[in-house]
N, C-alpha and C. Protein backbone atom coordinates (compact mmCIF):
# COMPACT_ATOMS: atom_id res chain seq x y z
N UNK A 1 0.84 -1.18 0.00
CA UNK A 1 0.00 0.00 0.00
C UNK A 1 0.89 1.25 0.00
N UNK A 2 0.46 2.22 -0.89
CA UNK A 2 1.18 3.49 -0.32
C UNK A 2 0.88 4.19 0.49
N UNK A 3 1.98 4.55 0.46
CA UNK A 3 2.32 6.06 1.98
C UNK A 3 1.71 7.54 2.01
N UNK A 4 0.74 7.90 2.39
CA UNK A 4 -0.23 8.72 2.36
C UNK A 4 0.69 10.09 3.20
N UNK A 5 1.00 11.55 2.22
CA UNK A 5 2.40 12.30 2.40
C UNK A 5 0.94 13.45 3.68
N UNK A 6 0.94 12.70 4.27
CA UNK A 6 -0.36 13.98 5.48
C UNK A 6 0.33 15.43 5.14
N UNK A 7 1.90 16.07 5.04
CA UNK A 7 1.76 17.27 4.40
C UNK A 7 1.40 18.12 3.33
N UNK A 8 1.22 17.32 2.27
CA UNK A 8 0.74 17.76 0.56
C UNK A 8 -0.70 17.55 1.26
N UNK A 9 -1.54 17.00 1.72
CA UNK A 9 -2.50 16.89 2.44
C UNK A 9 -3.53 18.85 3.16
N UNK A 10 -2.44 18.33 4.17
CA UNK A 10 -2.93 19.41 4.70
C UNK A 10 -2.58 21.24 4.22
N UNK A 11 -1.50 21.21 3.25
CA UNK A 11 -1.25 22.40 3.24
C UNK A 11 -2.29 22.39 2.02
N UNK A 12 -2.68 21.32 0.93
CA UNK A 12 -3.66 22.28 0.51
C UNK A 12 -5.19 22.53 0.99
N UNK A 13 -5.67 21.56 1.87
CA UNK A 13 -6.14 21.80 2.54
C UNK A 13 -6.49 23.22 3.53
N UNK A 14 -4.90 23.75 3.93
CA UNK A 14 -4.84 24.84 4.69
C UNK A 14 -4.82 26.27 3.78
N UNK A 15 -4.25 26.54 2.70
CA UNK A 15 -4.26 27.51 2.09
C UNK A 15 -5.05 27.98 1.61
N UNK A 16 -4.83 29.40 1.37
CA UNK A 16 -5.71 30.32 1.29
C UNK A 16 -5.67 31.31 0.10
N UNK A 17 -6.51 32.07 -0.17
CA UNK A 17 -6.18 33.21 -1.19
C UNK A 17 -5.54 34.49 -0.34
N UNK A 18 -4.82 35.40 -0.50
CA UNK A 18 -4.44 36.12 0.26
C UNK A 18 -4.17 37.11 -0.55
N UNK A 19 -5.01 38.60 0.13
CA UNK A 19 -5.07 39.85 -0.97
C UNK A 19 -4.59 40.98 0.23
N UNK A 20 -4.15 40.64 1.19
CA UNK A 20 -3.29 41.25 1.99
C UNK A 20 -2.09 40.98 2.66
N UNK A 21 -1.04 41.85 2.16
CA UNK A 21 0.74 41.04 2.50
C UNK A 21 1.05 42.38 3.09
N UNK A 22 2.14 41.99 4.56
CA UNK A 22 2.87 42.95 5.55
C UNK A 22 3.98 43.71 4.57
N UNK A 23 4.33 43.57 2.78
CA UNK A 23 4.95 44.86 2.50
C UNK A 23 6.89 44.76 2.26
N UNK A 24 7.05 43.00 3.05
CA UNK A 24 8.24 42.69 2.90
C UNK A 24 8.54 41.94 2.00
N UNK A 25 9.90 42.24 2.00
CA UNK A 25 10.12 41.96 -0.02
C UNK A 25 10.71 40.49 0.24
N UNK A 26 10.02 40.06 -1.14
CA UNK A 26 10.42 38.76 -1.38
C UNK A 26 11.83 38.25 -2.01
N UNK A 27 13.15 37.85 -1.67
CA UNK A 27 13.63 37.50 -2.72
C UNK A 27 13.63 37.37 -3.85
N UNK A 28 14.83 37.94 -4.77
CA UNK A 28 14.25 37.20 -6.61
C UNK A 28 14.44 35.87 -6.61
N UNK A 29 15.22 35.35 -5.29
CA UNK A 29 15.92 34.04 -5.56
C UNK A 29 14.80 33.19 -4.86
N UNK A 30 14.25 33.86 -3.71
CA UNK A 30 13.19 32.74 -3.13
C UNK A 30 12.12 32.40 -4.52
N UNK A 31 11.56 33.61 -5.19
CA UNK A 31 10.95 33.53 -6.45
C UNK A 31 11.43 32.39 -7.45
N UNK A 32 12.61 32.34 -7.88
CA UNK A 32 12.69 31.49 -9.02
C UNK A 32 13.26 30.24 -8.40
N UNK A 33 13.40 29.97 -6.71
CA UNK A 33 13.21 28.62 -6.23
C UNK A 33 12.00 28.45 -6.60
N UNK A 34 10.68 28.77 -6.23
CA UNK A 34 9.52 28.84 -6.22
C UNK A 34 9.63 27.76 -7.77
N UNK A 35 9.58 28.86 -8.77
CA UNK A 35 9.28 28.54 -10.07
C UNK A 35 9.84 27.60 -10.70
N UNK A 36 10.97 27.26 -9.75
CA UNK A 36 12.11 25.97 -10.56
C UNK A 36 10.85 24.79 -10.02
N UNK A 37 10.41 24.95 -8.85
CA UNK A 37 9.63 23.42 -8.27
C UNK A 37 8.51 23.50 -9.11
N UNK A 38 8.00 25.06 -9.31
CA UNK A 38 6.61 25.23 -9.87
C UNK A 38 6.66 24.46 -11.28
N UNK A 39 7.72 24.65 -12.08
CA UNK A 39 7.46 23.63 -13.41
C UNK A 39 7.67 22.33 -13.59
N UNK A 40 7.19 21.93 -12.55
CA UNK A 40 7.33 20.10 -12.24
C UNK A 40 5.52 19.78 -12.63
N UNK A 41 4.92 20.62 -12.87
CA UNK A 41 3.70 20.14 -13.57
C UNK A 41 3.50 19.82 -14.52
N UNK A 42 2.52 18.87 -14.51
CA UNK A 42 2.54 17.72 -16.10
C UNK A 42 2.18 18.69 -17.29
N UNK A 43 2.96 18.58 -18.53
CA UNK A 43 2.25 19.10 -19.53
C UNK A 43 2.59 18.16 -20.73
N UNK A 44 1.53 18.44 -21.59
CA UNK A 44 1.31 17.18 -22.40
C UNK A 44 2.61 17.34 -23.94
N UNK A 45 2.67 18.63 -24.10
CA UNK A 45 3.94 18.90 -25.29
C UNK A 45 5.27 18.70 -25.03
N UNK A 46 6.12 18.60 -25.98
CA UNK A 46 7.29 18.53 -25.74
C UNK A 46 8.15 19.40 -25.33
N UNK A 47 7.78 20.68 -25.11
CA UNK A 47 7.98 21.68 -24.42
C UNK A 47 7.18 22.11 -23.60
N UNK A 48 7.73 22.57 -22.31
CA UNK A 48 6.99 23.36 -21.02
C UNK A 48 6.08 24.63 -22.09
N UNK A 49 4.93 24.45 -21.57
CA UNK A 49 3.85 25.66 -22.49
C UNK A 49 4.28 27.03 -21.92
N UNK A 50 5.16 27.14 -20.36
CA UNK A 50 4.90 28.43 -20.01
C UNK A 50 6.01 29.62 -20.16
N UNK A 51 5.51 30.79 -19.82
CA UNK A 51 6.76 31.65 -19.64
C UNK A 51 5.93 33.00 -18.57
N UNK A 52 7.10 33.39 -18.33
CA UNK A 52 6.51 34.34 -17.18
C UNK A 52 7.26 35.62 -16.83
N UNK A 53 6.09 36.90 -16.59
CA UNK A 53 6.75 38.23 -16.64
C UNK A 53 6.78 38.34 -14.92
N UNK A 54 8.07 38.83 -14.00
CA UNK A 54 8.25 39.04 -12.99
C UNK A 54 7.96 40.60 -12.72
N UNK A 55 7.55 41.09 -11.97
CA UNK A 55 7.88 42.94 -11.61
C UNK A 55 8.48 42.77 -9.52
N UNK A 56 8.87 42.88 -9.12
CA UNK A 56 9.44 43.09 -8.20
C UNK A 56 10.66 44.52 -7.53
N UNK A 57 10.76 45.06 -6.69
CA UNK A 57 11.02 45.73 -6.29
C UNK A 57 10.96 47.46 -7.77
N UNK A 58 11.42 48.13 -8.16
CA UNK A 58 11.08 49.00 -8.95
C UNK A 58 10.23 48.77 -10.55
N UNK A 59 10.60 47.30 -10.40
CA UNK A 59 10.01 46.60 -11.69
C UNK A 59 8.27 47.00 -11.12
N UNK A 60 7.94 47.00 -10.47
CA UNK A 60 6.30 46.80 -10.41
C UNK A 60 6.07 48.27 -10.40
N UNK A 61 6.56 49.37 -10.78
CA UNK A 61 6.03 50.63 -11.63
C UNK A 61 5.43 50.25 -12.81
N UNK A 62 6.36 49.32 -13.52
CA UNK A 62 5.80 48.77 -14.97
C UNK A 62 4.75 48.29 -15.12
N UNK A 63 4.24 47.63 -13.87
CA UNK A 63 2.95 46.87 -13.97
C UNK A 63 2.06 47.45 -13.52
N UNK A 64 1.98 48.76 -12.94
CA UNK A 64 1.37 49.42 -11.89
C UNK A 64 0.96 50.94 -13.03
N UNK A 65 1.71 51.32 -14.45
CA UNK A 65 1.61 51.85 -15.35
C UNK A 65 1.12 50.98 -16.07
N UNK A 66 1.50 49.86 -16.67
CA UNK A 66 0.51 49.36 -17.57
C UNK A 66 -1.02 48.85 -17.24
N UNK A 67 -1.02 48.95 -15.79
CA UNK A 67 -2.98 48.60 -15.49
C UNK A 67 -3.35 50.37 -15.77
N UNK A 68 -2.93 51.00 -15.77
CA UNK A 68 -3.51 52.41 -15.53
C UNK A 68 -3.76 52.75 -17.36
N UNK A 69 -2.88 52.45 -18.08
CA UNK A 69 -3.24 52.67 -19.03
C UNK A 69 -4.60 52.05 -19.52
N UNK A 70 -4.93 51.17 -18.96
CA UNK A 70 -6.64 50.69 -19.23
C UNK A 70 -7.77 51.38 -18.62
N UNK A 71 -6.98 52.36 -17.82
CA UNK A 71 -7.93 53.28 -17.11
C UNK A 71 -8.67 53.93 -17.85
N UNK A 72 -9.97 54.57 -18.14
CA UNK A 72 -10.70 55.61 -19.09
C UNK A 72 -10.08 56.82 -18.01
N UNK A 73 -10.10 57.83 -18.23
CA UNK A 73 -9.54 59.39 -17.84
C UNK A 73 -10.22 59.50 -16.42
N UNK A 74 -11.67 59.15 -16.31
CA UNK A 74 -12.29 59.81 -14.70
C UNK A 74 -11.54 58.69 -13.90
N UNK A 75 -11.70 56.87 -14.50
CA UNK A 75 -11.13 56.33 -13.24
C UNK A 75 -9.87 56.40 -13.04
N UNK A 76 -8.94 56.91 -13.46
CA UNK A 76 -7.82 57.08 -13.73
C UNK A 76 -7.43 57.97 -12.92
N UNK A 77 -8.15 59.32 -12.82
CA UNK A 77 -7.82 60.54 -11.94
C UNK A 77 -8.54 59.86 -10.39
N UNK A 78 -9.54 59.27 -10.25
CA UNK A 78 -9.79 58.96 -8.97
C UNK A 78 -9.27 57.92 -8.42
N UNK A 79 -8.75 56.91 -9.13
CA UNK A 79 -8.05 55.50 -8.84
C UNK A 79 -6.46 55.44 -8.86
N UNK A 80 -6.14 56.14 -9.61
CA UNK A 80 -5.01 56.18 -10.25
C UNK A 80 -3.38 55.94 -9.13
N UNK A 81 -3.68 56.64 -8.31
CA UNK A 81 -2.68 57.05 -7.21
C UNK A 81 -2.83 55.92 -6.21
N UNK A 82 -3.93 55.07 -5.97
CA UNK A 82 -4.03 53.78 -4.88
C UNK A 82 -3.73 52.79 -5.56
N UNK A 83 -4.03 53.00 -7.02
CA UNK A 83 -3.61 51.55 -7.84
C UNK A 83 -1.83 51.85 -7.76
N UNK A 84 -1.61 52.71 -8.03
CA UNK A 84 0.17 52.87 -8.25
C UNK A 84 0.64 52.15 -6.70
N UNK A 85 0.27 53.19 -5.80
CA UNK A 85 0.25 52.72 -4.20
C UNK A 85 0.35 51.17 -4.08
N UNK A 86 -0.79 50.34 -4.50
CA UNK A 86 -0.93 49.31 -4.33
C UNK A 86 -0.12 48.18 -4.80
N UNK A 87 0.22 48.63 -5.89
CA UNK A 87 1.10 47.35 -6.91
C UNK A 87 2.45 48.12 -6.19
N UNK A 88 2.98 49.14 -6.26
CA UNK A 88 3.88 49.77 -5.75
C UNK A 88 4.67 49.60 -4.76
N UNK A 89 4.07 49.48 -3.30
CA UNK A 89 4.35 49.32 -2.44
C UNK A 89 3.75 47.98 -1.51
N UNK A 90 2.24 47.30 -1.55
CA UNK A 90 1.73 46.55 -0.97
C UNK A 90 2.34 45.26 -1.34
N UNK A 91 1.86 45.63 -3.05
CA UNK A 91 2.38 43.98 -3.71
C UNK A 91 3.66 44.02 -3.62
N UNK A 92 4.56 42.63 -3.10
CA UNK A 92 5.78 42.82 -3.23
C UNK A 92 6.11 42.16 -4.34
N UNK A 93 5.43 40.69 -4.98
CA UNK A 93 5.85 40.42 -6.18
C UNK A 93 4.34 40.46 -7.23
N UNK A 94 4.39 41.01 -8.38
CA UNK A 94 3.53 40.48 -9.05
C UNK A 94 4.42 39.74 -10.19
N UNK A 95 3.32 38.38 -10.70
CA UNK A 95 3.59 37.86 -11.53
C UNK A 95 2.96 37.44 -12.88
N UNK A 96 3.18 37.31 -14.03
CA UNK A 96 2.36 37.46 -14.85
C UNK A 96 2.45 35.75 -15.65
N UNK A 97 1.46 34.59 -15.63
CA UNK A 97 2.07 33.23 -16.22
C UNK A 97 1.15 33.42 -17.40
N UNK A 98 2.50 32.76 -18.92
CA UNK A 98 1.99 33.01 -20.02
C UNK A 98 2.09 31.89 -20.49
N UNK A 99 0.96 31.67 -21.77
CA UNK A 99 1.28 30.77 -22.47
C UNK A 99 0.83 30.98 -23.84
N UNK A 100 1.31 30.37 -25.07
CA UNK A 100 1.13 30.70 -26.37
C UNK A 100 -0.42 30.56 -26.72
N UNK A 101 -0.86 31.69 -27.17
CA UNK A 101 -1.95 31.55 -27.90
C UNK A 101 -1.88 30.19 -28.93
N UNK A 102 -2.71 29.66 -29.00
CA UNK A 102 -3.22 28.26 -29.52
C UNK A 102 -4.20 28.08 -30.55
N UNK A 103 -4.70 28.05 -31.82
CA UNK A 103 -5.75 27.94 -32.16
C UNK A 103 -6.39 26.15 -32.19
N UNK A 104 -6.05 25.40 -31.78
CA UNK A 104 -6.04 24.46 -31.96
C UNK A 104 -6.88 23.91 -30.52
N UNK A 105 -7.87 23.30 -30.40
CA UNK A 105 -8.03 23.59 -29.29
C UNK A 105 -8.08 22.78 -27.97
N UNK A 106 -7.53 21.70 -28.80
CA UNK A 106 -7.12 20.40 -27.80
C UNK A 106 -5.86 20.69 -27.26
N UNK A 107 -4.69 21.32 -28.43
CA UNK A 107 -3.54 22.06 -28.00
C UNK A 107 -3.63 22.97 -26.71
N UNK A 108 -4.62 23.88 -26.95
CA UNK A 108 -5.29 24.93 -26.13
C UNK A 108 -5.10 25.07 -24.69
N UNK A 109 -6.54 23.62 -24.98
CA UNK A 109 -6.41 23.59 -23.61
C UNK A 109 -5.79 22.48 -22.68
N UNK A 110 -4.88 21.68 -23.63
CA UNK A 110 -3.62 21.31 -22.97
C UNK A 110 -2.75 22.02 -22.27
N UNK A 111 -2.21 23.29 -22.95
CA UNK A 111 -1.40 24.14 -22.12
C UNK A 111 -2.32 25.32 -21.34
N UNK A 112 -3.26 25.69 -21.39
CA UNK A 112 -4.05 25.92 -20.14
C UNK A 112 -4.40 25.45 -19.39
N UNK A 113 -4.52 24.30 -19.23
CA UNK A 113 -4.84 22.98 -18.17
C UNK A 113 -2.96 23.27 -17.14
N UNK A 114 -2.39 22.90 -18.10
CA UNK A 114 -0.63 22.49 -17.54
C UNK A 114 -0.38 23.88 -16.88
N UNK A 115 -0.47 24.95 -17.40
CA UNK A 115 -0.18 26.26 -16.90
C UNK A 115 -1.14 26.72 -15.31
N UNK A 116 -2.44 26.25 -15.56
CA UNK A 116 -3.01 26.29 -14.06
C UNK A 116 -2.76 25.19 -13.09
N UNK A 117 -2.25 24.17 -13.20
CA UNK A 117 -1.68 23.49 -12.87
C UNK A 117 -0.59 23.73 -11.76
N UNK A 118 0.68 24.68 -12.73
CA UNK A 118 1.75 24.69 -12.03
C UNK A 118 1.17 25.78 -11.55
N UNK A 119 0.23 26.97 -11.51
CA UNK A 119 -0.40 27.74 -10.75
C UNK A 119 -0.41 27.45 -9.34
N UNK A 120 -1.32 26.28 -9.58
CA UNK A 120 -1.82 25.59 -8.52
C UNK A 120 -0.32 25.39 -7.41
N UNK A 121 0.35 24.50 -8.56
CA UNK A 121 1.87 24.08 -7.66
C UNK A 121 2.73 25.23 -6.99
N UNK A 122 2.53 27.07 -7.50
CA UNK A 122 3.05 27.74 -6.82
C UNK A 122 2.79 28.04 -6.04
N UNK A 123 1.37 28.34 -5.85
CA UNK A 123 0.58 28.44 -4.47
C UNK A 123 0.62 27.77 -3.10
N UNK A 124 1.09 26.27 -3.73
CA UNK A 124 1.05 25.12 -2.40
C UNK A 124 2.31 25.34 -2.02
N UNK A 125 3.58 25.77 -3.04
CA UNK A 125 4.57 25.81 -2.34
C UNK A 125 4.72 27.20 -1.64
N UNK A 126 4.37 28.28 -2.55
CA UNK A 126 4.32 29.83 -1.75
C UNK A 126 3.98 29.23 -0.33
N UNK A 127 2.84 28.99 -0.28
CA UNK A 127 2.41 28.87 1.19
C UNK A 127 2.80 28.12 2.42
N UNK A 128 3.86 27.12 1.77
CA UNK A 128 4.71 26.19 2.47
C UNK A 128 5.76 27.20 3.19
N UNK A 129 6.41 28.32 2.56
CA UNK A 129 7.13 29.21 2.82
C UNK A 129 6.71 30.78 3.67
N UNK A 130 5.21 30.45 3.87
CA UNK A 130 4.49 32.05 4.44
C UNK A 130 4.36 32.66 3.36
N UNK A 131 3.95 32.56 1.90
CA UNK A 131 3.94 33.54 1.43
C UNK A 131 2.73 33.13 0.35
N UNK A 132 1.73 34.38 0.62
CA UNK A 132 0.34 33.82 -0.03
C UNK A 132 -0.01 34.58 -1.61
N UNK A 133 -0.62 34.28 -1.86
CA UNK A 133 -1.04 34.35 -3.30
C UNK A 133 -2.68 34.71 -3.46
N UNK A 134 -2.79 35.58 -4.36
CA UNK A 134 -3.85 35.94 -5.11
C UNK A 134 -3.96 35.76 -6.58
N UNK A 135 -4.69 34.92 -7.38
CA UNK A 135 -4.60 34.66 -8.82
C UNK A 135 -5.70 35.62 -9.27
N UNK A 136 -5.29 36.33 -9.65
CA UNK A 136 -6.59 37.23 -10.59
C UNK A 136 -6.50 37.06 -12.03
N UNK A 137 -7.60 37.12 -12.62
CA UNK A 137 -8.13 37.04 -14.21
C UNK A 137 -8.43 38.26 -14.40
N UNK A 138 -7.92 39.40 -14.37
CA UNK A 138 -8.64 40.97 -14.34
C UNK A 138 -8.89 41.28 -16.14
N UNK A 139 -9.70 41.93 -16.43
CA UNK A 139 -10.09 42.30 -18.26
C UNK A 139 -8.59 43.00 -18.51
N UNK A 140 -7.72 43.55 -17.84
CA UNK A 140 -6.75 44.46 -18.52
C UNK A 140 -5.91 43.53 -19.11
N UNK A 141 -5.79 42.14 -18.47
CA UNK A 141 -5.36 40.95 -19.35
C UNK A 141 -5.44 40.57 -21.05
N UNK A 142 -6.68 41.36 -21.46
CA UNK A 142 -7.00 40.94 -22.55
C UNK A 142 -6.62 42.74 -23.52
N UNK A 143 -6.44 43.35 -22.79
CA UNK A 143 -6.52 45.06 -23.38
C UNK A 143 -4.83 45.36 -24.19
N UNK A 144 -4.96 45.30 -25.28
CA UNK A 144 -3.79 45.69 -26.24
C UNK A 144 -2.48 46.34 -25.74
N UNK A 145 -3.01 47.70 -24.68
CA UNK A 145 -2.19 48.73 -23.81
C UNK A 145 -1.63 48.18 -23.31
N UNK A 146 -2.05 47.10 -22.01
CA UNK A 146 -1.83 46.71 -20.97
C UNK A 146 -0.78 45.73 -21.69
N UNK A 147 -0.79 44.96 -22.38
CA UNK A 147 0.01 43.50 -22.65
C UNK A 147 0.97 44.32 -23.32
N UNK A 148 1.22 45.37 -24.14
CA UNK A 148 2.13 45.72 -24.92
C UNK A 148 3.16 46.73 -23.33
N UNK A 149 2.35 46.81 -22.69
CA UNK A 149 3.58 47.98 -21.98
C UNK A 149 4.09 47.00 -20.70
N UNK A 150 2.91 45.76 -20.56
CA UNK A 150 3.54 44.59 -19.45
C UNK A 150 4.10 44.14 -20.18
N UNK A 151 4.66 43.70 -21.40
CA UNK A 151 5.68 43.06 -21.66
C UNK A 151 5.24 41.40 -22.36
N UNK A 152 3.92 41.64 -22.40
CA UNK A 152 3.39 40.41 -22.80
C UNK A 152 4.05 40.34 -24.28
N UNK A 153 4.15 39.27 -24.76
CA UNK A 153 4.45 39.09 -26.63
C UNK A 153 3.31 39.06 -27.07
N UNK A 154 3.33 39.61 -28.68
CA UNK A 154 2.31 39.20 -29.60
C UNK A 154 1.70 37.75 -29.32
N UNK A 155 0.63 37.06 -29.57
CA UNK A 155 0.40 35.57 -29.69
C UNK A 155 0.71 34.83 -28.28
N UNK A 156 0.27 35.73 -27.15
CA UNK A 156 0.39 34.95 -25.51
C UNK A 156 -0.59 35.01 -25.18
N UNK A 157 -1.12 34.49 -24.23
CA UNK A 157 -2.55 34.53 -23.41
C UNK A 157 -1.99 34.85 -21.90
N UNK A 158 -2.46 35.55 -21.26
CA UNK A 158 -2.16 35.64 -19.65
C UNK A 158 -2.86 34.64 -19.39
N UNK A 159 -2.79 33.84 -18.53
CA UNK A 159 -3.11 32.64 -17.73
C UNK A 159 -4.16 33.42 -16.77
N UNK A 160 -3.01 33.68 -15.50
CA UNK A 160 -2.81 34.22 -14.25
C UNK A 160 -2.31 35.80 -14.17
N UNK A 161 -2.69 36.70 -13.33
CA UNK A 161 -2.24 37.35 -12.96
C UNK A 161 -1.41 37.36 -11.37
N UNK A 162 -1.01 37.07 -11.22
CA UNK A 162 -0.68 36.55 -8.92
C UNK A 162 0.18 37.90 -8.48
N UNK A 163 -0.57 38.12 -7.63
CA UNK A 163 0.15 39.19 -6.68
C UNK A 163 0.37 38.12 -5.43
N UNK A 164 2.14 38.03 -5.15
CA UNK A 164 2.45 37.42 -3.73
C UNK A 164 3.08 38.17 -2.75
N UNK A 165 3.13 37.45 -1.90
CA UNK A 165 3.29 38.32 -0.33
C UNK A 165 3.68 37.71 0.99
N UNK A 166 4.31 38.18 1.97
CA UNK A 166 4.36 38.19 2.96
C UNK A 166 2.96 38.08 3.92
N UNK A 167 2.32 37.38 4.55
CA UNK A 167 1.35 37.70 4.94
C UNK A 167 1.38 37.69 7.13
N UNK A 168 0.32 38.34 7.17
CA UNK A 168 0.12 37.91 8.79
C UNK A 168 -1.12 37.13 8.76
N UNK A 169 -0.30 35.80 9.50
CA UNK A 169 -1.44 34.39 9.91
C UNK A 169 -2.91 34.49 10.43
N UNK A 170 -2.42 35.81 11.36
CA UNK A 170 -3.59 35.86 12.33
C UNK A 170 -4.69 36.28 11.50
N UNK A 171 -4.41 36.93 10.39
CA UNK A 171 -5.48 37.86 9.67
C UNK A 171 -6.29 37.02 8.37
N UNK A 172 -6.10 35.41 8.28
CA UNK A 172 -6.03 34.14 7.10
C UNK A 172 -7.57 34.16 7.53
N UNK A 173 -8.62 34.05 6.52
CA UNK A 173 -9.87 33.74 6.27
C UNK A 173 -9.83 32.45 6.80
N UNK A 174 -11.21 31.74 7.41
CA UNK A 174 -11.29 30.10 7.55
C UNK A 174 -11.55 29.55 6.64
N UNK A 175 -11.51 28.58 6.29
CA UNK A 175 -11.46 27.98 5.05
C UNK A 175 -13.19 27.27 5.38
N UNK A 176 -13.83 27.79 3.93
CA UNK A 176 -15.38 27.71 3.66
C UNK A 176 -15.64 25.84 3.25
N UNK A 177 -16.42 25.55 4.30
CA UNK A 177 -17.18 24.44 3.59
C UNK A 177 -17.32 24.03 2.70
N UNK A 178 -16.51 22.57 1.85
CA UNK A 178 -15.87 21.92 0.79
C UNK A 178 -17.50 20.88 0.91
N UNK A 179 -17.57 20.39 -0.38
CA UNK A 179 -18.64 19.41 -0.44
C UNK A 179 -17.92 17.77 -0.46
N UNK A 180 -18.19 17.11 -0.25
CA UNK A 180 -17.21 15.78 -0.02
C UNK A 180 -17.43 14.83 -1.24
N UNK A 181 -16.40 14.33 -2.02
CA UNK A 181 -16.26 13.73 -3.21
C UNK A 181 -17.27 12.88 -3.30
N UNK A 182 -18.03 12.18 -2.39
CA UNK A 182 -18.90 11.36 -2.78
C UNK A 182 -20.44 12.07 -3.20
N UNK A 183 -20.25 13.09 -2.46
CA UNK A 183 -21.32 14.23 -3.15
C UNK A 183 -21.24 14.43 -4.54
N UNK A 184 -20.06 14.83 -5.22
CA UNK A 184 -19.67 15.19 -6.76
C UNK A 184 -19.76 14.53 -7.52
N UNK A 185 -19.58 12.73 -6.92
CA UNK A 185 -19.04 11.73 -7.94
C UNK A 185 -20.13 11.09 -8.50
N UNK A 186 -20.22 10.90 -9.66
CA UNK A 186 -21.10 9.96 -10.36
C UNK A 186 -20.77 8.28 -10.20
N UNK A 187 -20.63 7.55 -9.61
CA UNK A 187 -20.24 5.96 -9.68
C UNK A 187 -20.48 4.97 -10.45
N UNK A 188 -19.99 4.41 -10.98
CA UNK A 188 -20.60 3.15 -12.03
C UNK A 188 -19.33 1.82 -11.16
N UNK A 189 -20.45 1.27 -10.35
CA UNK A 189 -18.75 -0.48 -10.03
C UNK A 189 -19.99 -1.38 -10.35
């Protein structure tokens, strides 16, 4: 019989989304430990589908200018200065996971499957380390401005957007009532 790992268990079990971090900076190196384990997720091509834009310490002006450029002019003048604030100073890393636009669509969503995947795998490990994660899908993802001044390439899809962080424990949401697999499962024995 196998050996049932109770920590891969419980930490995903325990983790959380986390849209508030104490402000302390992350390593670039704790980061691309992160990402070296993070691409141990299955993908079905002969190449890893992903690639990924970092902003960290002055780098996240870049990212913090290219959401603003999706701004229309009023939200821009009223938002403008908390969004800078925010990516600026709160977020300590944002990250951007890409993968090639696809027309094909088994291709597709092979490497969208593999890319949320290792999503998934950064999160369990971020959080192994104290450091939590927010995955956002925001529309500026899809806005011409935004991908040309983040650095996206022609022919990429943003996956993920993740803002990570430093977080305080005490302040972690409880984790909401899961329905239990035998609820979900359809059976045929």
């Amino acid at each position: 019989m196998t050996q049932v790992n109770e920590g891969i268990a419980a930490t995903i079990r325990e983790r959380r989304t986390i849209n508030q971090f104490t402000g302390e900076v992350i390593p670039k190196e704790v980061m691309l430990a992160l990402l070296d384990d993070a691409v141990w997720a299955p993908f079905h091509s002969r190449n890893e589908p992903w690639r990924f834009i970092m902003y960290l310490g002055a780098g996240r002006k870049q990212f913090s200018d290219a959401v603003l450029l999706t701004y229309p002019k009023d939200k821009l003048e009223k938002l403008g200065p908390q969004v800078e604030d925010a990516y600026c100073k709160q977020v300590p890393v944002t990250l951007l996971v890409l993968i090639e636009e696809e027309p094909r669509p088994k291709e597709w969503e092979e490497a969208f499957s593999a890319a949320s995947a290792l999503i998934q795998n950064l999160q369990l490990l971020a959080w192994e380390r104290g450091i939590g994660v927010v995955w956002k899908t925001n529309e500026y993802n899809w806005s011409p401005e935004f991908r040309e001044a983040a650095g996206v390439k022609p022919g990429e899809k943003v996956v993920g957007t993740l803002h990570l962080g430093y977080f305080d424990p005490v302040k972690v949401r409880k984790a909401k009532q899961r329905k239990s697999a035998a609820e979900l499962t359809t059976l045929f024995e």
